[in-house]
Protein backbone atom coordinates (compact mmCIF):
# COMPACT_ATOMS: atom_id res chain seq x y z
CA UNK A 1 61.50 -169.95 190.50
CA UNK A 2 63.42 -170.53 187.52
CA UNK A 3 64.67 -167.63 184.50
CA UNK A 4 61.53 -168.44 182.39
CA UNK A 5 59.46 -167.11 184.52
CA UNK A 6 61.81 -163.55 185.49
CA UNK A 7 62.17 -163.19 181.25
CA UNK A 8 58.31 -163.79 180.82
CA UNK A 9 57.80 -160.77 183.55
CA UNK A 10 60.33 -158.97 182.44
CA UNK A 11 59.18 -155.46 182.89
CA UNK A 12 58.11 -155.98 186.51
CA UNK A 13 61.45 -157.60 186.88
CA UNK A 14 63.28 -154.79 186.02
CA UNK A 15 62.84 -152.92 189.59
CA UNK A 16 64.21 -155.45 191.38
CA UNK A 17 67.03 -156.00 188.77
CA UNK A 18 68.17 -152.13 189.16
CA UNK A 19 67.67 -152.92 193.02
CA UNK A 20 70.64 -155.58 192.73
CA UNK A 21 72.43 -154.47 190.06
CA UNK A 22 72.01 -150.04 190.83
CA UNK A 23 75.13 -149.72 187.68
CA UNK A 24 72.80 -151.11 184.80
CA UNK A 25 71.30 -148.37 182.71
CA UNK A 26 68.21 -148.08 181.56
CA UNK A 27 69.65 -148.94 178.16
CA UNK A 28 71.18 -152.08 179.59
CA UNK A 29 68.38 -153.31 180.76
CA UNK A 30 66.22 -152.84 177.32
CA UNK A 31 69.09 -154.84 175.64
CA UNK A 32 68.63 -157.51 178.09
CA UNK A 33 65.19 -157.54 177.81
CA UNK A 34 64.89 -160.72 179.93
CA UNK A 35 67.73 -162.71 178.50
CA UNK A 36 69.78 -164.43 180.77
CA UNK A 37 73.43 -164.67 179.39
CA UNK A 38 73.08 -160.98 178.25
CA UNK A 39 72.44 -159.93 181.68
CA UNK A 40 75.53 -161.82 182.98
CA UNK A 41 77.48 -160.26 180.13
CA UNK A 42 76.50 -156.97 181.54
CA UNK A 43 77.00 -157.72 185.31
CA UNK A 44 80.34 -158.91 183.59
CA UNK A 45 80.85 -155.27 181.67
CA UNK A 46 79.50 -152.66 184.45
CA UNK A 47 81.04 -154.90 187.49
CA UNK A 48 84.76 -156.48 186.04
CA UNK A 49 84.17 -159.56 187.28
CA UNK A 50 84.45 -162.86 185.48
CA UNK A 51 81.53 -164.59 183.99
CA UNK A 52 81.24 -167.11 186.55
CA UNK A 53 81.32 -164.92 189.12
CA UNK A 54 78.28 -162.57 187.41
CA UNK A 55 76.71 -166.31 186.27
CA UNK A 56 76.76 -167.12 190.51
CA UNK A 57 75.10 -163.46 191.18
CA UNK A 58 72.17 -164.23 189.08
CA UNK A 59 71.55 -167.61 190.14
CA UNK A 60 71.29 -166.28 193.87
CA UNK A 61 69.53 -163.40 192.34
CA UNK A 62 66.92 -166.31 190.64
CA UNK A 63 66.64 -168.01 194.17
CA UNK A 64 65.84 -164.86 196.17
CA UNK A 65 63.73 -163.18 193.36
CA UNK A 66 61.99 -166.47 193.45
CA UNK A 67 61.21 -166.87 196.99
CA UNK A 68 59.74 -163.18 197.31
CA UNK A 69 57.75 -163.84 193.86
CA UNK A 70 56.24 -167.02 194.95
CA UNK A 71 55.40 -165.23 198.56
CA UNK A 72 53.65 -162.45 196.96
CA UNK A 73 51.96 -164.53 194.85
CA UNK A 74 50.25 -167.02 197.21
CA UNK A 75 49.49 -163.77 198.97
CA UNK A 76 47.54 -162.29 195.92
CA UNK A 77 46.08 -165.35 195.69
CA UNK A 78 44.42 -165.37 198.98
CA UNK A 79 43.37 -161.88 198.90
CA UNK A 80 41.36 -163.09 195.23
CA UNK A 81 40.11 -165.43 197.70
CA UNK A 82 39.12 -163.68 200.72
CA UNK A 83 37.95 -160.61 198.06
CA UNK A 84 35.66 -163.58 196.39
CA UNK A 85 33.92 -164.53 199.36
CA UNK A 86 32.93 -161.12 200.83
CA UNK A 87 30.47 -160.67 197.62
């Protein structure tokens, strides 16, 4: 998975960006709105870390967030599927 896709979904992003990231407020998250180097700015702000460090927590963040998003959406997939053929 890649940032286009987490920006283009932002708003069911969001959960799992609050999940990683519990000290970004609500607020924060409408300024990010899906943009990537303001939500390292903000991991930077809330967390005192250095912007490589917050740049390394999203990419991880991008690779897990992927893996799950990908999963679950093979698995909608086959339930369309399976749903099709049972008409």
């Amino acid at each position: 998975m890649n940032w286009d896709r987490i920006e283009g979904k932002w708003k069911q992003s969001v959960g799992k960006v609050k999940e990683k990231w519990g000290k970004l407020t609500d607020d924060d998250l409408d300024v990010i709105a899906g943009k990537r180097d303001q939500l390292v700015g903000k991991i930077q702000e809330r967390y005192g870390i250095a912007k490589d460090a917050a740049e390394k927590q999203v990419d991880e963040f991008v690779r897990a967030y992927g893996s799950t998003a990908d999963t679950d959406d093979r698995t909608k997939e086959r339930e369309r599927a399976h749903g099709a053929g049972k008409q």
